[in-house]
Protein backbone atom coordinates (compact mmCIF):
# COMPACT_ATOMS: atom_id res chain seq x y z
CA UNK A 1 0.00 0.00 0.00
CA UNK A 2 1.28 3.42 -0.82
CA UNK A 3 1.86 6.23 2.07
CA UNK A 4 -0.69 8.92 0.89
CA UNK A 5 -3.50 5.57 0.46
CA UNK A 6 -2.10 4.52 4.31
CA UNK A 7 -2.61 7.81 5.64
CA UNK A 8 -6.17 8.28 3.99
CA UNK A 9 -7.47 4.92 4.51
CA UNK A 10 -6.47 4.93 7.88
CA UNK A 11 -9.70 5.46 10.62
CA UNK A 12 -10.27 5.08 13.91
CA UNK A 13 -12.72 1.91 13.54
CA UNK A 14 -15.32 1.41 16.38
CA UNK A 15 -16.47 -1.69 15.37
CA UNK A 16 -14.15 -4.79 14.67
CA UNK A 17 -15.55 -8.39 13.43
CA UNK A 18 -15.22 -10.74 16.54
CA UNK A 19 -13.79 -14.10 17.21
CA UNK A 20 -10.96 -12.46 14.51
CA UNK A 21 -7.91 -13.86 15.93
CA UNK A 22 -4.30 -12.02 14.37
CA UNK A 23 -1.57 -14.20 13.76
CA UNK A 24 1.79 -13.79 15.89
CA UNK A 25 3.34 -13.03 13.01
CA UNK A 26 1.20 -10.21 12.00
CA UNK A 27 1.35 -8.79 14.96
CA UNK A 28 5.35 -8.67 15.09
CA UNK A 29 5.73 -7.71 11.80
CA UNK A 30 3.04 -4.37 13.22
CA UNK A 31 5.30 -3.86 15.76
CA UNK A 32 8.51 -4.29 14.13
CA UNK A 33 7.33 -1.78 11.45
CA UNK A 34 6.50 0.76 13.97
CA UNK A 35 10.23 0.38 15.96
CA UNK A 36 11.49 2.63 13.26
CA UNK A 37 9.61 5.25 14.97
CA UNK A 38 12.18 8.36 16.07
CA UNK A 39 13.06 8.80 18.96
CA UNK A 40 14.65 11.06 21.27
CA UNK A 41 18.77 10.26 21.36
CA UNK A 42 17.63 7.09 20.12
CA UNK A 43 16.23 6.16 23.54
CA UNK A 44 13.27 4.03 22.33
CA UNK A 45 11.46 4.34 25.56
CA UNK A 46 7.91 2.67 24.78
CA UNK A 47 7.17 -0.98 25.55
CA UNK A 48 3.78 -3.14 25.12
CA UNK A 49 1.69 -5.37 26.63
CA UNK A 50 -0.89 -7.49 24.40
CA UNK A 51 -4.08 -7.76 25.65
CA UNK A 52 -5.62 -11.07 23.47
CA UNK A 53 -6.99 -13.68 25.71
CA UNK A 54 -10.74 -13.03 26.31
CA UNK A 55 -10.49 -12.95 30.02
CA UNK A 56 -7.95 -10.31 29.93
CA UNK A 57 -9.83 -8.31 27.37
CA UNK A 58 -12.74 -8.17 29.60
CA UNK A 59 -10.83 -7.13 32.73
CA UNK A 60 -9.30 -4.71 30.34
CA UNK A 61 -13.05 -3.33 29.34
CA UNK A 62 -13.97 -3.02 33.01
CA UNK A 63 -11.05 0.17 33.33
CA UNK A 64 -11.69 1.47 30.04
CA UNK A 65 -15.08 2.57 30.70
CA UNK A 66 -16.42 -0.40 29.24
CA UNK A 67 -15.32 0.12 25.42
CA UNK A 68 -17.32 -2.81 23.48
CA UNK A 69 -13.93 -2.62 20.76
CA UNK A 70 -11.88 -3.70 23.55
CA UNK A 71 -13.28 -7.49 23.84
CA UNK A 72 -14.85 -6.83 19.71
CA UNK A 73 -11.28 -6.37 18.42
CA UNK A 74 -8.50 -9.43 18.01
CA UNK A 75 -6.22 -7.78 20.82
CA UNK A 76 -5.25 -4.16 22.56
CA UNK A 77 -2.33 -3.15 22.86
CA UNK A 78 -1.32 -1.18 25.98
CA UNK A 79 1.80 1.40 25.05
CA UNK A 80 3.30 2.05 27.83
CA UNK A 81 6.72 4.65 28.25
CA UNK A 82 9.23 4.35 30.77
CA UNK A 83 10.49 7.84 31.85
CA UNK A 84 13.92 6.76 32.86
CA UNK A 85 14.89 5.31 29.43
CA UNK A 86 17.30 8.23 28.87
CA UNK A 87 19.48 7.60 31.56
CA UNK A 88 23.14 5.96 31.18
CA UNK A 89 21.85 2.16 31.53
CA UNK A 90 19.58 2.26 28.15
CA UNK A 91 21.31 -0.59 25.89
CA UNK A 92 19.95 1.51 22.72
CA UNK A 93 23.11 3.71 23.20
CA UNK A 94 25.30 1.04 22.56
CA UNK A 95 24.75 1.06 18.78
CA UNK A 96 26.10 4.51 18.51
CA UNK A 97 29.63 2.41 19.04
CA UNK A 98 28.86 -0.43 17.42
CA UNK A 99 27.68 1.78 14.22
CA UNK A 100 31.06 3.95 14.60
CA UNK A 101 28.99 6.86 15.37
CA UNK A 102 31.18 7.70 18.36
CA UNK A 103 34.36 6.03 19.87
CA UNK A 104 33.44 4.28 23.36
CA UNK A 105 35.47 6.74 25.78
CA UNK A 106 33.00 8.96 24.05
CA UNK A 107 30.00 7.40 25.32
CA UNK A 108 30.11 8.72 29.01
CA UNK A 109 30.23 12.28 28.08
CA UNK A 110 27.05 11.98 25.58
CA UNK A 111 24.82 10.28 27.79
CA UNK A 112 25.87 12.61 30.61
CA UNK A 113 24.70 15.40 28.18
CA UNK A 114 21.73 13.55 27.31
CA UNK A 115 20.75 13.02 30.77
CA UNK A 116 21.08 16.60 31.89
CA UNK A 117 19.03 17.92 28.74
CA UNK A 118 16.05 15.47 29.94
CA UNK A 119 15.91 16.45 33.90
CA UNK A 120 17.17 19.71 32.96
CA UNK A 121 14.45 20.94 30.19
CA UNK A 122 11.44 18.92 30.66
CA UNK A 123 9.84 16.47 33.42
CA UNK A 124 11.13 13.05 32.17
CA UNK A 125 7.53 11.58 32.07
CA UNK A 126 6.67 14.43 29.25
CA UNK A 127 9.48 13.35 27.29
CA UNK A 128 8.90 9.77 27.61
CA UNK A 129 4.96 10.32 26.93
CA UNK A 130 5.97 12.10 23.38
CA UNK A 131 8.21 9.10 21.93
CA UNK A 132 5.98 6.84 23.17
CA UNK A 133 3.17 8.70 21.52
CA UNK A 134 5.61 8.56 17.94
CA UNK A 135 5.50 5.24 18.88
CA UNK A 136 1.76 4.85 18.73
CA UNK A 137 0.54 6.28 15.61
CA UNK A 138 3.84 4.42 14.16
CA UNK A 139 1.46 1.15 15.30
CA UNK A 140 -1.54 2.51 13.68
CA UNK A 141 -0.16 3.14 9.99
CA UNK A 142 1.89 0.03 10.50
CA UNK A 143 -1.48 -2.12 11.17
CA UNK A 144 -2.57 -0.37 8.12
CA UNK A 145 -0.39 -1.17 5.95
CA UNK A 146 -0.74 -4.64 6.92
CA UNK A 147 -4.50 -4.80 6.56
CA UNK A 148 -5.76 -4.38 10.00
CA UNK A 149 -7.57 -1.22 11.48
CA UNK A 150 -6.94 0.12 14.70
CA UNK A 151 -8.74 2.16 17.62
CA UNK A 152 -6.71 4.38 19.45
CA UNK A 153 -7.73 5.46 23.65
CA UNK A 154 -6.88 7.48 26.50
CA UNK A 155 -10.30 7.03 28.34
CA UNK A 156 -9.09 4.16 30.86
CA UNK A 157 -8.20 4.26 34.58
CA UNK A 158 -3.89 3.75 34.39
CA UNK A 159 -3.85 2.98 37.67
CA UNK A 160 -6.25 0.13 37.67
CA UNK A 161 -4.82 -1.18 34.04
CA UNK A 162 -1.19 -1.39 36.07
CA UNK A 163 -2.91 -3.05 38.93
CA UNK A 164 -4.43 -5.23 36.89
CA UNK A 165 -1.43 -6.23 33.92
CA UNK A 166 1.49 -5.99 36.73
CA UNK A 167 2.76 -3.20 34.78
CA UNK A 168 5.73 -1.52 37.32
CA UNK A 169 4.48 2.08 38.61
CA UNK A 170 7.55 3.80 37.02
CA UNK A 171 5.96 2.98 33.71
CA UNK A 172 3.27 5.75 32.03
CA UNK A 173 0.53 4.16 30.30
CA UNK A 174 0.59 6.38 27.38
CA UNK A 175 -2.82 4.75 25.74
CA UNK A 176 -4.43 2.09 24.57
CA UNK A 177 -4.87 0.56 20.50
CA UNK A 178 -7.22 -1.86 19.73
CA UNK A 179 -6.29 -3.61 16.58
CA UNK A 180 -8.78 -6.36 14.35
CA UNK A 181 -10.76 -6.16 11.45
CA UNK A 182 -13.34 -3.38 10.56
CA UNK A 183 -16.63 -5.07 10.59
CA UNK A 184 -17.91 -4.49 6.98
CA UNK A 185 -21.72 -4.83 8.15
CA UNK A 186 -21.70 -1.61 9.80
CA UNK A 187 -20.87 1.45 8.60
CA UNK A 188 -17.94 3.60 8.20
CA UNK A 189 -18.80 7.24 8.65
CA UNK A 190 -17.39 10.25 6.22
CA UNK A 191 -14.56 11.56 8.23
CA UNK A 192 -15.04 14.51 9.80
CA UNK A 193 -14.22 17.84 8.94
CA UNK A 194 -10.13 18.16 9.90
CA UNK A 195 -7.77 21.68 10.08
CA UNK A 196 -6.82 22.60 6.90
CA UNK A 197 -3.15 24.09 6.66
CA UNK A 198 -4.14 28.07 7.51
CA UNK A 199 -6.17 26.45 10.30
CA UNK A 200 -3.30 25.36 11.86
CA UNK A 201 0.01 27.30 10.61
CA UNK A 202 1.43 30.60 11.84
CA UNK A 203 5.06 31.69 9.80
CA UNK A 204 7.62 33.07 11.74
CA UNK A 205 5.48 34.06 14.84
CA UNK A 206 2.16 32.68 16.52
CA UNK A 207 -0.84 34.25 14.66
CA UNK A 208 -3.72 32.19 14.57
CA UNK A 209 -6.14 32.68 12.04
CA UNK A 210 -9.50 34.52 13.42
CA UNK A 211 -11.64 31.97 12.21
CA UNK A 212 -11.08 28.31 10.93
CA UNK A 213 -11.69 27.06 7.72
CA UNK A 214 -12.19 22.94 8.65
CA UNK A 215 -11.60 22.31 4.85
CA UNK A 216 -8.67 19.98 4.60
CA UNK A 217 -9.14 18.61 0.77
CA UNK A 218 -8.30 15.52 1.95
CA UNK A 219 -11.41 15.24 2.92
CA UNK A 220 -13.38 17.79 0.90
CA UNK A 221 -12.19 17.43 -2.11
CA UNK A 222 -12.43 13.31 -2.53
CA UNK A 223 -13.69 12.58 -6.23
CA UNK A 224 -14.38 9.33 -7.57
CA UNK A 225 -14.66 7.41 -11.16
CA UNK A 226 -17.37 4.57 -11.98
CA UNK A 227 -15.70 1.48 -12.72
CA UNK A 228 -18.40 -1.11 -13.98
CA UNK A 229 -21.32 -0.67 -11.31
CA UNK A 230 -18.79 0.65 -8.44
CA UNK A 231 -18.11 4.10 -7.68
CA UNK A 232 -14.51 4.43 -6.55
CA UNK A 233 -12.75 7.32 -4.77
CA UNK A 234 -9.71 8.49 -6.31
CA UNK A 235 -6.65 9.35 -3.59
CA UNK A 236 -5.07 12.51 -3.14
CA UNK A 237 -5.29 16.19 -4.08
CA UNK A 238 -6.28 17.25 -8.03
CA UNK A 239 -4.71 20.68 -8.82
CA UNK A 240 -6.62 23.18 -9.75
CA UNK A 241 -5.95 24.76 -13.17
CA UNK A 242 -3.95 27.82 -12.80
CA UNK A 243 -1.98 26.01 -9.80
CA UNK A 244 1.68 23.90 -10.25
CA UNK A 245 1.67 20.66 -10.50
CA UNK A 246 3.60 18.21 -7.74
CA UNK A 247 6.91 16.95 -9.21
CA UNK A 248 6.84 13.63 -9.60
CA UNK A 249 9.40 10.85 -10.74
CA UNK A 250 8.21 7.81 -13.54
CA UNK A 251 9.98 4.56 -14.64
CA UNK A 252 11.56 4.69 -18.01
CA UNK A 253 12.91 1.71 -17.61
CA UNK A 254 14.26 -0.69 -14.86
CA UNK A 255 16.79 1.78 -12.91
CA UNK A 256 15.73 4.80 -15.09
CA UNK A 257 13.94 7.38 -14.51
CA UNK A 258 12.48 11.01 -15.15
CA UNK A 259 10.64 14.08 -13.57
CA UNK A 260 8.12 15.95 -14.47
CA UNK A 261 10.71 19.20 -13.98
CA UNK A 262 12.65 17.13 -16.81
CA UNK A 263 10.17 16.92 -19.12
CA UNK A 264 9.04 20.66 -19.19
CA UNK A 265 11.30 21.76 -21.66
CA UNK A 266 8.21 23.02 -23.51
CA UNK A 267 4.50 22.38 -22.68
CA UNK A 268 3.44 18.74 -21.68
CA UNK A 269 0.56 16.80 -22.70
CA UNK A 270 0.05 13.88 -20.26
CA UNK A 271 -2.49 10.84 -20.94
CA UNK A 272 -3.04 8.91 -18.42
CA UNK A 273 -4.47 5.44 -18.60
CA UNK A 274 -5.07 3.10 -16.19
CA UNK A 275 -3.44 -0.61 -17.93
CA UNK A 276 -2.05 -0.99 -21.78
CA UNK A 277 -3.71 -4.29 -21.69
CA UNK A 278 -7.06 -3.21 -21.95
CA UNK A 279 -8.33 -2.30 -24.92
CA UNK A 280 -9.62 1.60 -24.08
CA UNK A 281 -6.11 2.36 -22.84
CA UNK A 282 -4.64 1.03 -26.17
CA UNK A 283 -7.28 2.69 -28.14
CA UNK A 284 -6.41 6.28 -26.07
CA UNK A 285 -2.52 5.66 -27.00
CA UNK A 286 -2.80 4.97 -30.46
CA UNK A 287 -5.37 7.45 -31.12
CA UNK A 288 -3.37 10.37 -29.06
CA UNK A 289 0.00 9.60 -30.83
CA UNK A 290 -2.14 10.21 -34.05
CA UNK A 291 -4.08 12.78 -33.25
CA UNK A 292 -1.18 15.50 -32.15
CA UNK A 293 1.50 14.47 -34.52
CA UNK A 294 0.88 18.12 -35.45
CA UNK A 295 2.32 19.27 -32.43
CA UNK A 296 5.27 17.50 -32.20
CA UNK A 297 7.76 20.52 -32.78
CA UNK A 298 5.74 22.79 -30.18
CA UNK A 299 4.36 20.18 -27.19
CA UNK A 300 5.80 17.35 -25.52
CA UNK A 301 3.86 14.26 -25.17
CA UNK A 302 3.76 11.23 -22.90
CA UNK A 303 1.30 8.34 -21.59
CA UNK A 304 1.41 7.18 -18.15
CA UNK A 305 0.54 3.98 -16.56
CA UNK A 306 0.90 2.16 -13.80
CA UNK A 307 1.91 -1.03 -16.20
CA UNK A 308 5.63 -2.24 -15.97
CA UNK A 309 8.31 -0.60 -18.90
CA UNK A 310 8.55 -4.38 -19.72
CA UNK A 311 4.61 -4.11 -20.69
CA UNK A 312 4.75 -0.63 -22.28
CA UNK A 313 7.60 -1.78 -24.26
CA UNK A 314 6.28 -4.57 -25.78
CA UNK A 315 2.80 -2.21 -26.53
CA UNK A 316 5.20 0.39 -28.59
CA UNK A 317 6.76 -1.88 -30.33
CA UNK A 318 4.06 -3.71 -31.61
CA UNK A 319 2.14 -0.86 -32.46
CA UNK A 320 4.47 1.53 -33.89
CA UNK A 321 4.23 4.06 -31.55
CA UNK A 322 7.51 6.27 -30.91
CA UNK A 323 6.09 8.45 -28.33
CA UNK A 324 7.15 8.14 -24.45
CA UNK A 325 5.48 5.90 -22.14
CA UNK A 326 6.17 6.24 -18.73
CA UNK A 327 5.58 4.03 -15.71
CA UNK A 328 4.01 5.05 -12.28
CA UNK A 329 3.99 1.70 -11.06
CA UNK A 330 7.14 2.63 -8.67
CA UNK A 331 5.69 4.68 -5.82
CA UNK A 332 2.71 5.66 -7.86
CA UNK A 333 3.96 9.05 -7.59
CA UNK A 334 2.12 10.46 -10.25
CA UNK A 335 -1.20 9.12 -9.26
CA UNK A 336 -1.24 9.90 -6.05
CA UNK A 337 0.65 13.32 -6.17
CA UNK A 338 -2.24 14.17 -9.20
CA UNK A 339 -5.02 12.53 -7.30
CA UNK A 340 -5.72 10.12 -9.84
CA UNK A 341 -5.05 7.19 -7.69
CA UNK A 342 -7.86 4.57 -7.79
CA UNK A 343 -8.51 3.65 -4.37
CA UNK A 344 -8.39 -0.42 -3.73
CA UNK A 345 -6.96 -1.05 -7.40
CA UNK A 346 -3.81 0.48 -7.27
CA UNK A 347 -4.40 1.86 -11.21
CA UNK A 348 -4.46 5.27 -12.25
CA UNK A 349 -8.04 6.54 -13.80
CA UNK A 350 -8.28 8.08 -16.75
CA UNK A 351 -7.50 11.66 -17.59
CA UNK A 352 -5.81 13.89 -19.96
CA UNK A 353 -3.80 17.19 -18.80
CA UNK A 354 -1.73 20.02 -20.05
CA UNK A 355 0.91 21.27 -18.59
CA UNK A 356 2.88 24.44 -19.45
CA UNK A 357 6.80 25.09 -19.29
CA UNK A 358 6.37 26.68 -15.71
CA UNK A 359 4.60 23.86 -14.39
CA UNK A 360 1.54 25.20 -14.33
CA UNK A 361 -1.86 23.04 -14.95
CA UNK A 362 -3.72 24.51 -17.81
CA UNK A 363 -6.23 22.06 -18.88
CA UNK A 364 -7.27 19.12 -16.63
CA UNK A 365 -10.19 16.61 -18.26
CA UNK A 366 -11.08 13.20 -15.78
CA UNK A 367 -13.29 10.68 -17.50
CA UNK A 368 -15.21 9.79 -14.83
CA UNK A 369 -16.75 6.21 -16.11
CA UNK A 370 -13.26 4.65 -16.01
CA UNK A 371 -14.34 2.31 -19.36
CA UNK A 372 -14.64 5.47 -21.35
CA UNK A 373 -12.42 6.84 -23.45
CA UNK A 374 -11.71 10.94 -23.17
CA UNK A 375 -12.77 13.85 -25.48
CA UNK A 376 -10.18 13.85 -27.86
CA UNK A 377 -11.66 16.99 -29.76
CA UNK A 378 -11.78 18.93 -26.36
CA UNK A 379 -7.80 18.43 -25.89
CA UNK A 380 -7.22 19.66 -29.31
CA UNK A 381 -9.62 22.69 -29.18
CA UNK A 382 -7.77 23.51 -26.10
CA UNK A 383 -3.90 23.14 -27.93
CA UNK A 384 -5.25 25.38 -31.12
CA UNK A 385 -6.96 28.37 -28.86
CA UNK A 386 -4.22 28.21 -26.23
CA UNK A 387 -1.02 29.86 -26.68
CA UNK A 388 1.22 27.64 -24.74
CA UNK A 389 4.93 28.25 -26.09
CA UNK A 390 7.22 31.50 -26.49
CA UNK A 391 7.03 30.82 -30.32
């Protein structure tokens, strides 16, 4: 799964399917994932306790203010962080020798320094609490990304849950994360509306804005294409014409690639299909490389797809065509960047748009019913009433 489709797909699910048991090796590969979580001075200072067997769950419940996802979900985890992680005895520091970050008559002086900038700045338990917090929604895109769904909580009774686990008292219990499976007979509400980036952003000095907005367009601005009889939501942001398009980075070939910044040495014309081997995407190539031949001194031209070179290749070659045809299939930068990732599929949906040597998006057509080809005559209206080069 791709980071922008992690980040968007992830929710905080209410309702798991029970009797889902996870695998032990799901769950370390979730946790493993979510160790490369920063850290401060590489301290690492969460730890877990998993919460599976039913009995346990239910005792669990009882000091969480009786959460149904608690006994619902496959297991809870309880993050906990240890506010004394920083101090000289933390075996984490050791790999700052063993690495050759430092020599080892080194080592004494840095974690003298690091222990004075913990007691010294900031109550240990705060700092401990924000790594182990890092350490949390680390655990949450990492469950993601393995196809599980999480519930994060902070509405429990800590001293009860360390009663109860035999947790020591030193140790913060920084929240709790149900993890399972979203039950798919209940329904998933529309997000809501989140802090858009002048909700939240002062430059330079603290000015909040007088009055929010609430219109992040990762949220608002979610579009969709019809594929067959589903409607599918398409991930990411589309730019408005008159705005710069995201850079982005294709495949020409294995261990080759190119930008978008590359390509604008004049105007760009981009088709974008979702796979060669279907027979609208062919017909879309072949009829585009026809269509503006005219244009070939003035525009540049290329079709993207999330196919592999190896695919495209074979496509040119048998059809004659000598125009590029990128790949997106690495990263899906293009599609996602673009927001003309297909949500589930992993293809690109079909659009068409021009781009001029600044970077700027000029024209922008989506075909909406994904087995559709676009309107060809509309792109070439635009190209003969649009003066896009210096010439």
């Amino acid at each position: 799964m791709e980071t922008l489709e992690n980040f968007i797909r992830r929710r905080s699910v209410n309702f798991f399917k029970e009797d889902c048991s996870m695998q032990k090796e799901a769950l370390r590969n979730i946790v493993n994932l979510a160790g490369l979580a920063p850290s401060s001075s590489n301290t690492q200072p969460w730890e877990l306790v998993v919460v599976e067997d039913p009995e346990a769950k239910a005792n669990l419940r009882e000091s969480a203010f009786d959460q149904p996802k608690i006994t619902e979900s496959s297991c809870t985890l309880i993050v906990l962080a240890d506010p004394e992680a920083y101090k000289k005895g933390n075996p984490t520091y050791g790999s700052f020798v063993e690495r050759g970050y430092m020599e080892a008559e080194e080592m004494e002086g840095y974690t003298e320094m690091v222990e004075g900038l913990y007691t010294d700045l900031e109550k240990p338990d705060r700092y401990a609490v924000k790594n182990a917090a890092f350490f949390g929604m680390s655990l949450m895109y990492a469950a993601e990304a393995y196809g599980w769904q999480s519930h994060p909580m902070i509405g429990f009774n800590p001293q009860e849950v360390k009663e109860k686990f035999d947790i020591p008292e030193d140790l913060i219990v920084t929240m709790l994360l149900s993890l399972g499976k979203f039950d798919d007979e209940t329904t998933l509400l529309q997000r809501n509306r989140r802090k858009n980036f002048t909700d939240i952003v002062s430059m330079n000095s603290y000015n909040p804005p007088e009055k929010l907005e609430l219109k992040n367009p990762f949220v608002e601005q979610i579009k969709s294409v019809k594929m067959g009889d589903d409607n599918l939501n398409l991930i990411g942001v589309q730019p408005e014409v008159g705005e710069p398009v995201p850079d982005f980075e294709l495949m020409k070939v294995p261990g080759q690639t190119v930008t978008l910044a590359e390509l604008l040495d004049g105007p760009l014309v981009i088709s974008s299909v979702p796979s060669l081997d279907t027979p609208v995407c062919q017909q879309q190539t072949k009829k585009f490389s026809q269509k503006l031949k005219n244009y070939d001194e003035k525009i540049n031209f290329v079709t993207m797809s999330c196919d592999t070179p190896f695919a495209q290749q074979r496509f040119k070659e048998k059809e004659g065509i000598d125009w590029p045809i990128y790949s997106d299939i690495n990263g899906r930068q293009f599609s996602s960047r673009c927001g003309l990732l297909i949500e589930g599929v992993g293809l690109t949906a079909r659009a068409v748009m021009v781009v001029d040597q600044a970077g700027v998006l000029r024209y922008f057509q989506l075909v909406e019913e994904v087995g559709e080809e676009p309107d060809y005559q509309d792109v070439e209206n635009f190209l003969n009433e649009n003066q896009l080069t210096d010439s």
